[in-house]
Protein backbone atom coordinates (compact mmCIF):
# COMPACT_ATOMS: atom_id res chain seq x y z
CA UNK A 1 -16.13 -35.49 -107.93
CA UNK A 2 -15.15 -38.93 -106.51
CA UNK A 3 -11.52 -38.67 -104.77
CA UNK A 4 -9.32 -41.20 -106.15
CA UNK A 5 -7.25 -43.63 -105.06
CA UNK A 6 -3.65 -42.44 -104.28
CA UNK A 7 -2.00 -44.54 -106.84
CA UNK A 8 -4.74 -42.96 -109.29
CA UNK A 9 -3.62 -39.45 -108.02
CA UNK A 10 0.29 -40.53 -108.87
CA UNK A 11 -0.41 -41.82 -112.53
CA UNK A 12 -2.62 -38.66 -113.14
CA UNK A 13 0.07 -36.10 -112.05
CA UNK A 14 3.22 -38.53 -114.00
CA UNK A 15 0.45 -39.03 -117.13
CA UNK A 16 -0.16 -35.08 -117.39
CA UNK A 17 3.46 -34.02 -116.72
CA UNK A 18 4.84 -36.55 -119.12
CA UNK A 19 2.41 -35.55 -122.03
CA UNK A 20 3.56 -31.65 -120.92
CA UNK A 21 7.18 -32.53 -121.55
CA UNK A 22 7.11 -34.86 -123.95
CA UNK A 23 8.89 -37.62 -122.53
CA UNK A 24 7.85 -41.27 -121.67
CA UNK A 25 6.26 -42.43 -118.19
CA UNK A 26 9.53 -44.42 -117.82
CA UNK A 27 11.71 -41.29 -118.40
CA UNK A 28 9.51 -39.29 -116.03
CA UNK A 29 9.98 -42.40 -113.27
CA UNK A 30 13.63 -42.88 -113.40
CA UNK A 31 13.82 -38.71 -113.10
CA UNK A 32 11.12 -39.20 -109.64
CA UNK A 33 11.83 -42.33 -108.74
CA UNK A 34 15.49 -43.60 -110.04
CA UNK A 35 13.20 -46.42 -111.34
CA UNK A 36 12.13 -46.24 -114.74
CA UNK A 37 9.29 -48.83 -114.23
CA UNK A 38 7.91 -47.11 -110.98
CA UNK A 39 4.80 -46.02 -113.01
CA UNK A 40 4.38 -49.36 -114.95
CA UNK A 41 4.10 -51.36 -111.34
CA UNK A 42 1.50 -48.84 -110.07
CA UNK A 43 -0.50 -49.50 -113.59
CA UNK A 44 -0.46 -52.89 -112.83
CA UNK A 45 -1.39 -53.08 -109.32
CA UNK A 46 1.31 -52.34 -107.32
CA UNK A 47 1.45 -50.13 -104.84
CA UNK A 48 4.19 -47.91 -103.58
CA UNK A 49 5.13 -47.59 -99.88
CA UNK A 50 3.66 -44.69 -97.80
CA UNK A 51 6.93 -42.78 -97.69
CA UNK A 52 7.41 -43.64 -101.73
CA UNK A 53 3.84 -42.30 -102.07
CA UNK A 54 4.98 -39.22 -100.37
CA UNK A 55 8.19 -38.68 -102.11
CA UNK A 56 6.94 -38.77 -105.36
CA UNK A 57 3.82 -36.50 -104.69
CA UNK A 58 6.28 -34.23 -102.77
CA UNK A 59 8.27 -34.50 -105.81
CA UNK A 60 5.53 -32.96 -107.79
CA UNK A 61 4.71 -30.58 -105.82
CA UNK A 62 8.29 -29.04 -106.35
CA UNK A 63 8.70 -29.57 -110.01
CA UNK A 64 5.44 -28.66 -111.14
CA UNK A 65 5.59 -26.28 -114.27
CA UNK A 66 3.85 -22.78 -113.54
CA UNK A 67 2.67 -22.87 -116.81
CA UNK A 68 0.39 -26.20 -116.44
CA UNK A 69 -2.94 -26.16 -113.85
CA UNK A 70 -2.43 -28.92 -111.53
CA UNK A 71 -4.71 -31.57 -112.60
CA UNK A 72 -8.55 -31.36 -110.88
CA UNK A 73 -9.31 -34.18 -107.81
CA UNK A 74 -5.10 -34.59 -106.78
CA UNK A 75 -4.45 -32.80 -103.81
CA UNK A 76 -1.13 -30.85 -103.94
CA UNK A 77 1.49 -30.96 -101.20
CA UNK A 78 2.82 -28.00 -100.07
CA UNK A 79 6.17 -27.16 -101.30
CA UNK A 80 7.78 -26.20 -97.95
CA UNK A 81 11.49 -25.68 -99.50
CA UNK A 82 12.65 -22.75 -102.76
CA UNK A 83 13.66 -24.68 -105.40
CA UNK A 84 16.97 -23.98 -106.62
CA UNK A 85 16.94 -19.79 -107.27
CA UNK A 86 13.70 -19.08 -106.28
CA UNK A 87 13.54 -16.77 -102.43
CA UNK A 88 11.36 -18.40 -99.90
């Protein structure tokens, strides 16, 4: 499998995720990113700082449902803090 491109990796994690929950990509980027066009700009071209890049994959990391396989090819961050009730 060709490794992608970490933008690629961001709008495969936000595409899956949103689809999961039902909710837009601009919903999902205001809730990771306070900036509901976040995922727009990286669909166009943009790119996102390194330490963007890492709080929104971080981000994923933590939120990700346990009942949806992280997608194939995206390397997953390790979650190195509980999230809110769960014992380290």
């Amino acid at each position: 499998m060709p490794v992608m491109e970490p933008t690629d990796e961001l709008l495969v994690l936000a595409r899956t995720l949103a689809a999961h929950r039902g909710i837009s990509l601009a919903r999902l980027a205001t809730i990771v990113a306070n900036d509901g066009r976040f995922f727009t700009q990286i669909e166009t071209g943009r790119s996102p700082t390194i330490r963007t890049y890492r709080k929104a994959s971080g981000w994923f990391s933590e939120h990700w449902p346990e009942d949806l396989v992280w997608p194939d090819g995206v390397p997953r961050l390790a979650v190195t803090t509980p999230r809110s009730g769960e014992s380290a």
